[in-house]
PDB file of N, CA and C in Angstrom:
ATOM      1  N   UNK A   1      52.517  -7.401 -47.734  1.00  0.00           N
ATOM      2  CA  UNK A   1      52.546  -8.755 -47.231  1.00  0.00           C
ATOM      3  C   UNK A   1      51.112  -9.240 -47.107  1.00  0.00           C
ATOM      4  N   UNK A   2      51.254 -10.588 -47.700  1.00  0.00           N
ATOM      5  CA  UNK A   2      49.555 -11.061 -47.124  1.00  0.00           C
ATOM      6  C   UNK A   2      49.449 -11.314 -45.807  1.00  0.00           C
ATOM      7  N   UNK A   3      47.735 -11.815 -45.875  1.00  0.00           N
ATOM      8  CA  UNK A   3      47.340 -11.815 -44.281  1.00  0.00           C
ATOM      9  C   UNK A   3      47.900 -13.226 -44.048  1.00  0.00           C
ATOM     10  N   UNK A   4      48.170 -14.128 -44.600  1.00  0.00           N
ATOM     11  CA  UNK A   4      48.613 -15.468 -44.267  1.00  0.00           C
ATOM     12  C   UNK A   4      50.278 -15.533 -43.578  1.00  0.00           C
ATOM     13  N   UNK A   5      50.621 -14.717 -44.033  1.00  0.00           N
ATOM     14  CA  UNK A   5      52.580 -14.047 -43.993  1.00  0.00           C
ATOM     15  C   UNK A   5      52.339 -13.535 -43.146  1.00  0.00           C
ATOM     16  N   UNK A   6      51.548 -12.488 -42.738  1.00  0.00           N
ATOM     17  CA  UNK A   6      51.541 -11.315 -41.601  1.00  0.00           C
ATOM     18  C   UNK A   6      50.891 -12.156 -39.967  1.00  0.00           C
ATOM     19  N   UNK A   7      50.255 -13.050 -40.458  1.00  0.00           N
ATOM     20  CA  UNK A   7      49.469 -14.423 -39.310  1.00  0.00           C
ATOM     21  C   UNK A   7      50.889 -14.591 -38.684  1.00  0.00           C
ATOM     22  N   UNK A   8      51.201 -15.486 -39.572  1.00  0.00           N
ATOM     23  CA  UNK A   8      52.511 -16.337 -39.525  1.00  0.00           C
ATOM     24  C   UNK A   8      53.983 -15.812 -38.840  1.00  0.00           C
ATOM     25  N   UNK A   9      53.700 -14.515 -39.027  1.00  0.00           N
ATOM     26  CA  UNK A   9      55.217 -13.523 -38.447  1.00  0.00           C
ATOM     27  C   UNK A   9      54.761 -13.496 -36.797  1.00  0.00           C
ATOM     28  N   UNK A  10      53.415 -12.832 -37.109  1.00  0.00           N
ATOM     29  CA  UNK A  10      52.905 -12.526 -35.076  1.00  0.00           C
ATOM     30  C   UNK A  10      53.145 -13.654 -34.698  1.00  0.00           C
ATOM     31  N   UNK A  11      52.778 -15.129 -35.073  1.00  0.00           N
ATOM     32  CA  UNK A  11      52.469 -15.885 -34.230  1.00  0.00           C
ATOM     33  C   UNK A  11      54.007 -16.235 -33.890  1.00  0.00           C
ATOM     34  N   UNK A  12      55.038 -16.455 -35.129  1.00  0.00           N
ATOM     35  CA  UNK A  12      56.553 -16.544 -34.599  1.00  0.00           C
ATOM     36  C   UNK A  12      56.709 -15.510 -33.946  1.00  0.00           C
ATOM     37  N   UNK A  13      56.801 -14.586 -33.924  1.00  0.00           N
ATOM     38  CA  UNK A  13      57.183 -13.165 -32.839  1.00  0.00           C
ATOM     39  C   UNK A  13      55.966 -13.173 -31.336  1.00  0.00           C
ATOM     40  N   UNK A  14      55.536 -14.172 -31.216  1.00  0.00           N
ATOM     41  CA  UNK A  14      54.425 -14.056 -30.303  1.00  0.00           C
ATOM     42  C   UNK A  14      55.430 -15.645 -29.294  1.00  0.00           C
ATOM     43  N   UNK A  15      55.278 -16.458 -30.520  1.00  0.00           N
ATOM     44  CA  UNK A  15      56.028 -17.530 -29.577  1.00  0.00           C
ATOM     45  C   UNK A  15      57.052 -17.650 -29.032  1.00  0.00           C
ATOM     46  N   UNK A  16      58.142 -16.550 -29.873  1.00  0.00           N
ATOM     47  CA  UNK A  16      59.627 -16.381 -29.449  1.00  0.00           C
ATOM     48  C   UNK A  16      59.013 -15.813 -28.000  1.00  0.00           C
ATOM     49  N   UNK A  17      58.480 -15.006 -28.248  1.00  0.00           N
ATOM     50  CA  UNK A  17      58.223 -14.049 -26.967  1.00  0.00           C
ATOM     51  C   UNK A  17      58.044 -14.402 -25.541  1.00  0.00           C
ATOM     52  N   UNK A  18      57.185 -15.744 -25.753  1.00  0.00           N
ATOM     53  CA  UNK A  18      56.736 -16.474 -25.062  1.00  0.00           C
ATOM     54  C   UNK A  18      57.917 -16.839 -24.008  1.00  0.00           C
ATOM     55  N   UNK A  19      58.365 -18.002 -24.906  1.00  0.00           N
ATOM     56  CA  UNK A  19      59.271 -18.949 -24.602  1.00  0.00           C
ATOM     57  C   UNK A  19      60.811 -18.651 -24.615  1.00  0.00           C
ATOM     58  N   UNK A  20      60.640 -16.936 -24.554  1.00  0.00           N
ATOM     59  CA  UNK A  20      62.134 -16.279 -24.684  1.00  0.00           C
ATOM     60  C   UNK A  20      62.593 -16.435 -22.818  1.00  0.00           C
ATOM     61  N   UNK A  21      64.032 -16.914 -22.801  1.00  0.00           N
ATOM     62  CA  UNK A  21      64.398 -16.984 -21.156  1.00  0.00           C
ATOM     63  C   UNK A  21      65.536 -16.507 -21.371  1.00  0.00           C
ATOM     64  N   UNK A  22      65.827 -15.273 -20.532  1.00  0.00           N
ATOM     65  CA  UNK A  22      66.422 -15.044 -20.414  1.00  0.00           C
ATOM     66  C   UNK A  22      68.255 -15.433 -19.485  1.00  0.00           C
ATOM     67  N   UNK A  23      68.909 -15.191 -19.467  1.00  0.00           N
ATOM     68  CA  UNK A  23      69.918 -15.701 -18.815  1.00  0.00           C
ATOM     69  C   UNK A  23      69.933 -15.479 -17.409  1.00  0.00           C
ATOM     70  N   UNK A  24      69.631 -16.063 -16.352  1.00  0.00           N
ATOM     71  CA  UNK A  24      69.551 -15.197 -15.192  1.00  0.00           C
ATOM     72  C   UNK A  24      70.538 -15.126 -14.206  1.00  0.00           C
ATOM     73  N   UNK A  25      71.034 -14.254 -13.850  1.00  0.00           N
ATOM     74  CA  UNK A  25      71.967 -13.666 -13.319  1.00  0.00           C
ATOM     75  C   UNK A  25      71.891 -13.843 -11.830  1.00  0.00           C
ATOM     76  N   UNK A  26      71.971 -14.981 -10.790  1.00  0.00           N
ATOM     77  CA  UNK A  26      72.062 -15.487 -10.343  1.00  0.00           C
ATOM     78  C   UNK A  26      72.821 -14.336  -8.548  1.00  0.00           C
ATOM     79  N   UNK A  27      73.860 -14.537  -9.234  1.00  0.00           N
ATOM     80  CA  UNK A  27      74.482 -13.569  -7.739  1.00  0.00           C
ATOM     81  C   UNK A  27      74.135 -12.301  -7.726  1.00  0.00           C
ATOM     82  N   UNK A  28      73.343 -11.508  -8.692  1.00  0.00           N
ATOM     83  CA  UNK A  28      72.603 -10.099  -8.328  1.00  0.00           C
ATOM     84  C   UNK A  28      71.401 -10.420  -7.709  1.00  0.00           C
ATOM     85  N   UNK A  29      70.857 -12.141  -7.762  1.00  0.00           N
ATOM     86  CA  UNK A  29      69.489 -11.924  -7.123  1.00  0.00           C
ATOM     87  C   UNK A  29      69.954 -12.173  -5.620  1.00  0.00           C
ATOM     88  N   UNK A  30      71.176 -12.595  -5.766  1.00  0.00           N
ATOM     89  CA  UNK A  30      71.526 -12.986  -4.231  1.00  0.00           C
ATOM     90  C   UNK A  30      71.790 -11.852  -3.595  1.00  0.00           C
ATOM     91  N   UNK A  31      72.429 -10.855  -4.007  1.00  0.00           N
ATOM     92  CA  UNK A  31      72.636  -9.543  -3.572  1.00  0.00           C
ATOM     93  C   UNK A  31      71.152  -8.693  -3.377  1.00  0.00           C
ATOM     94  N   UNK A  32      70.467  -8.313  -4.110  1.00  0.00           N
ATOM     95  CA  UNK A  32      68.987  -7.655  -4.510  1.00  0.00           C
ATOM     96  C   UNK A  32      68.361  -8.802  -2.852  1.00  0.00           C
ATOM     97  N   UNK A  33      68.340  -9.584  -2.685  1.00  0.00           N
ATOM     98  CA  UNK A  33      67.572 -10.438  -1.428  1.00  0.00           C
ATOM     99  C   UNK A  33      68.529 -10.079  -0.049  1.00  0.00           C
ATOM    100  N   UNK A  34      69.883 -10.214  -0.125  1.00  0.00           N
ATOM    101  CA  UNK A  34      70.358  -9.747   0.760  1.00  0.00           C
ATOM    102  C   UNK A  34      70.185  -8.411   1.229  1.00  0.00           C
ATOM    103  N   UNK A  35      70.286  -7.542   0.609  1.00  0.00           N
ATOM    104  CA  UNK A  35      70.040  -6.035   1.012  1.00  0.00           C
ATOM    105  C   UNK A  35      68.740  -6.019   1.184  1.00  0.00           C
ATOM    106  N   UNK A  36      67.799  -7.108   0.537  1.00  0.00           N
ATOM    107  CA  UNK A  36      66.289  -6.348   1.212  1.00  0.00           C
ATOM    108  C   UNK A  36      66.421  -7.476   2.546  1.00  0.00           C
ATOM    109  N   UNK A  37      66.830  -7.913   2.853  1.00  0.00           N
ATOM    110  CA  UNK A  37      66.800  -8.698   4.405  1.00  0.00           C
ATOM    111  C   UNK A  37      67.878  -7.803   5.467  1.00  0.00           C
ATOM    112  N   UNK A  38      68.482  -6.662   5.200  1.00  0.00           N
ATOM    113  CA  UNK A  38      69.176  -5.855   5.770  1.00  0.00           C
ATOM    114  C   UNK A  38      68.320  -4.965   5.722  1.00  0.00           C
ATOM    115  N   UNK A  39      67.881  -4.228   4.992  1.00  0.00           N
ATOM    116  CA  UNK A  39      66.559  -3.380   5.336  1.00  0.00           C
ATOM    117  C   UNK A  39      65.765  -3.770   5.997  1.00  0.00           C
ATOM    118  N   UNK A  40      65.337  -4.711   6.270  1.00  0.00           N
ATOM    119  CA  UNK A  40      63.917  -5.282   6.955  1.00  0.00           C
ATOM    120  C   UNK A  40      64.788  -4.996   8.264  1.00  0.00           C
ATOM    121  N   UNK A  41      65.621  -5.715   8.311  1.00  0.00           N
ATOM    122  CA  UNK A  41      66.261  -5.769  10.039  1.00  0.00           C
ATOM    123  C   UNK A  41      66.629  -3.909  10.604  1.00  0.00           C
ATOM    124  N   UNK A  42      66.590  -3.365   9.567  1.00  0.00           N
ATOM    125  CA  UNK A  42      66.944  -2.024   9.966  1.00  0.00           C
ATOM    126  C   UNK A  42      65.905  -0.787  10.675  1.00  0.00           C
ATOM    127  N   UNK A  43      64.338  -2.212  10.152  1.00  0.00           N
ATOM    128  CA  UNK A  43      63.250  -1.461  10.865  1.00  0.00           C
ATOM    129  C   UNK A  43      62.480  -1.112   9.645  1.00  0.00           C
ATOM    130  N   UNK A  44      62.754  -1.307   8.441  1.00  0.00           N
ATOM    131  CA  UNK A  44      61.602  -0.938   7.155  1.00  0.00           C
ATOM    132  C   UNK A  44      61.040  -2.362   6.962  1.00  0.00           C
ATOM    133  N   UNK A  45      60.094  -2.113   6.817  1.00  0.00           N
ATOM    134  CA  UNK A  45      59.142  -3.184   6.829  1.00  0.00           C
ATOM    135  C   UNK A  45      58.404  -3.459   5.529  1.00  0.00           C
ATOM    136  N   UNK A  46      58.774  -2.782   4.569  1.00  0.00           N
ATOM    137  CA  UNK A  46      58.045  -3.046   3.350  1.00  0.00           C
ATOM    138  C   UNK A  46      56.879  -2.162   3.151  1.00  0.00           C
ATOM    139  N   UNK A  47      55.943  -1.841   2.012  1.00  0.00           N
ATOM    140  CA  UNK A  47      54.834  -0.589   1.365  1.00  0.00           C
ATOM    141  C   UNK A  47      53.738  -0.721   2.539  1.00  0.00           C
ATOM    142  N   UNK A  48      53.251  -2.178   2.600  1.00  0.00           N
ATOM    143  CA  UNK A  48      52.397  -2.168   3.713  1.00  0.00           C
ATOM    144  C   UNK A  48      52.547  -2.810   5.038  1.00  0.00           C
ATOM    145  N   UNK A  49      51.871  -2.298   6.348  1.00  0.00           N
ATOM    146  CA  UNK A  49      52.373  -2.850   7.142  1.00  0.00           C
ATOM    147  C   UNK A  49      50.844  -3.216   8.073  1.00  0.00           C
ATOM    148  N   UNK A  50      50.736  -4.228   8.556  1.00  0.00           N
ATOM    149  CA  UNK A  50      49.203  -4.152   9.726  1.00  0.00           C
ATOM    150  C   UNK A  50      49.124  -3.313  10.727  1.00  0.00           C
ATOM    151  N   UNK A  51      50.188  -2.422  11.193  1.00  0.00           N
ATOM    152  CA  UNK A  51      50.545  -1.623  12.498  1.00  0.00           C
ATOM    153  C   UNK A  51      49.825  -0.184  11.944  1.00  0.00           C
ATOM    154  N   UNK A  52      48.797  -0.023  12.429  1.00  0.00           N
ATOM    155  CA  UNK A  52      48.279   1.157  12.207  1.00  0.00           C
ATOM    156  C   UNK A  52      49.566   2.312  12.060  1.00  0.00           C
ATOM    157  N   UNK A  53      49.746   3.104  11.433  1.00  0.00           N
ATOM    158  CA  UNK A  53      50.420   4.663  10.824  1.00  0.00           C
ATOM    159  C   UNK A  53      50.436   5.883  11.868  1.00  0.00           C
ATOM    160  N   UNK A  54      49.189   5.830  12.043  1.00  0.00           N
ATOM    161  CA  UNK A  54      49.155   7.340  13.047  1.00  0.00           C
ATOM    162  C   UNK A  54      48.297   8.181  11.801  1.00  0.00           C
ATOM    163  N   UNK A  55      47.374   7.448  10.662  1.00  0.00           N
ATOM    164  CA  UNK A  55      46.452   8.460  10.033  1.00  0.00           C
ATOM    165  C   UNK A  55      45.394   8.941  10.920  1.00  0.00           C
ATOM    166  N   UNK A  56      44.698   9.810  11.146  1.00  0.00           N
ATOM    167  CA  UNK A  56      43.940  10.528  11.525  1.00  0.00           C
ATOM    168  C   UNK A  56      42.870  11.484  10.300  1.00  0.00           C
ATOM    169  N   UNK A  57      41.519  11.275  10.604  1.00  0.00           N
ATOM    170  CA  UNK A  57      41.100  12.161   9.387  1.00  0.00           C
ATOM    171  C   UNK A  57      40.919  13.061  10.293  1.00  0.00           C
ATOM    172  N   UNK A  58      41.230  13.958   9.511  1.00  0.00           N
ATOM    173  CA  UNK A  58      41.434  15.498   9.757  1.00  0.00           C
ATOM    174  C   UNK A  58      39.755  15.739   9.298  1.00  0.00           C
ATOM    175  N   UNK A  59      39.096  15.509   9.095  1.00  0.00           N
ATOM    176  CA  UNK A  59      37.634  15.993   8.883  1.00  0.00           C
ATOM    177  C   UNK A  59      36.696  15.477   9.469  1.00  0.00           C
ATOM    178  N   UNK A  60      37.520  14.545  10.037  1.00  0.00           N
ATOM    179  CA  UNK A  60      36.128  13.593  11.025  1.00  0.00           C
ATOM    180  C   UNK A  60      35.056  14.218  11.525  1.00  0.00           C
ATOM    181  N   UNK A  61      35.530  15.329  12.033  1.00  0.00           N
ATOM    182  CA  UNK A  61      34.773  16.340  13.277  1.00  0.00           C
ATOM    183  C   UNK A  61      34.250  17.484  12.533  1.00  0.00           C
ATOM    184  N   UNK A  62      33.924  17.324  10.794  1.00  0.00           N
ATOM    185  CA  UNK A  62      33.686  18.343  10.378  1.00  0.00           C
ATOM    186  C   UNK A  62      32.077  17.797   9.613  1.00  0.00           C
ATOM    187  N   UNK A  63      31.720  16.760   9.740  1.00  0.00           N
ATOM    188  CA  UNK A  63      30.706  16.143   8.592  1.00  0.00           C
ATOM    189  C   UNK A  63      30.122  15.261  10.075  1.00  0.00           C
ATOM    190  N   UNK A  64      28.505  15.410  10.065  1.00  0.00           N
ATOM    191  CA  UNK A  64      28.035  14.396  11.026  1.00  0.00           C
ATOM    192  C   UNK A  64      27.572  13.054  10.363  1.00  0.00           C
ATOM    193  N   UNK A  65      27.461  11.821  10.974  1.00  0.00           N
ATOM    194  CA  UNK A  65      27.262  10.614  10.364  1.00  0.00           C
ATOM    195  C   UNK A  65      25.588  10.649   9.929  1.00  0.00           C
ATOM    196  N   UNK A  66      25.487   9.674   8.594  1.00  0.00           N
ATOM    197  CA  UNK A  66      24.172  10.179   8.577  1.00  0.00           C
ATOM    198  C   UNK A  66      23.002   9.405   9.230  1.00  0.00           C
ATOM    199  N   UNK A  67      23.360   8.455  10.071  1.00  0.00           N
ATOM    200  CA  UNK A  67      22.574   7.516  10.819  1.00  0.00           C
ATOM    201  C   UNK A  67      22.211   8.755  12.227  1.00  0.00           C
ATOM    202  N   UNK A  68      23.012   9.426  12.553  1.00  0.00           N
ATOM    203  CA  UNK A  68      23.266  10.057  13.639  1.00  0.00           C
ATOM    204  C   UNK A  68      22.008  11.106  13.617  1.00  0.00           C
ATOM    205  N   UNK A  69      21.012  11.046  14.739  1.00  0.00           N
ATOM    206  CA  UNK A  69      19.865  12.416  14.398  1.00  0.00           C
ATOM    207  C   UNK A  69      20.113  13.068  16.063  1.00  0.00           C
ATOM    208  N   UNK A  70      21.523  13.517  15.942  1.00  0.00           N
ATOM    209  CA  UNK A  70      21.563  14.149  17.297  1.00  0.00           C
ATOM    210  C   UNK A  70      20.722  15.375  17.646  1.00  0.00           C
ATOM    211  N   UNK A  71      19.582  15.906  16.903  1.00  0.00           N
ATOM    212  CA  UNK A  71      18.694  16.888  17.493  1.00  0.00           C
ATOM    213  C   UNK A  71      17.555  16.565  17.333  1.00  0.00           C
ATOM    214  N   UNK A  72      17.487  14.825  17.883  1.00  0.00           N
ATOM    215  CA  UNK A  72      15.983  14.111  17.649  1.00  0.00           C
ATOM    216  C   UNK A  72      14.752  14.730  16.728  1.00  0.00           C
ATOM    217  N   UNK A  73      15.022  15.434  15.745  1.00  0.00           N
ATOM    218  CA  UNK A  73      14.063  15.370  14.895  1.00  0.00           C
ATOM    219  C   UNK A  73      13.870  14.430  13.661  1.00  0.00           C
ATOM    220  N   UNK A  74      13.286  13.647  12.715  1.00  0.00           N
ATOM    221  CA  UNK A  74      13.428  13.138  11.841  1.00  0.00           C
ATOM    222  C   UNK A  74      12.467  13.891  10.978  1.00  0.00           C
ATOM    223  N   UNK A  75      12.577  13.340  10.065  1.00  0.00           N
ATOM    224  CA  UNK A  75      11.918  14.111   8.650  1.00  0.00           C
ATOM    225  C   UNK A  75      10.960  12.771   8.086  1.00  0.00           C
ATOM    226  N   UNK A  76       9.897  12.301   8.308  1.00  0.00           N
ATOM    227  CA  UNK A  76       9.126  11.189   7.752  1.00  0.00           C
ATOM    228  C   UNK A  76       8.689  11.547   6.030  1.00  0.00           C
ATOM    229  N   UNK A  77       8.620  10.576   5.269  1.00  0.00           N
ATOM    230  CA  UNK A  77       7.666  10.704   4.217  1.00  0.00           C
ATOM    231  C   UNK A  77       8.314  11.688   3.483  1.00  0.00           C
TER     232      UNK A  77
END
């Protein structure tokens, strides 16, 4: 195929693509929204939440900060 034919195919297979809509199925989105508004009320709150977790670093207390010169010496120069 030439490059003028082979242009011409992407750009139809590019525009179908585009402007392809599908049929949308209407009472599964009503269902799919209902059950996530029954979850929410059940106490899940979705991936993220602002309410701190309860993480804790477990290494905090293992690495000192490096601003920190808790045995007042510094190292000049």
């Amino acid at each position: 195929m030439g490059r003028g034919r082979q242009k011409a195919k992407a750009t139809k297979q590019a525009r179908d693509i585009k402007y392809y809509s599908p049929a949308t199925d209407y009472s599964a989105l009503q269902r799919e929204l209902a059950s996530a508004k029954r979850s929410a009320s059940n106490g899940y709150s979705g991936q993220f939440s602002d309410e701190p977790d309860g993480y804790e670093d477990k290494y905090a207390d293992q690495f000192d900060d490096e601003d920190d010169d808790s045995d007042g010496s510094r190292r000049l120069g």
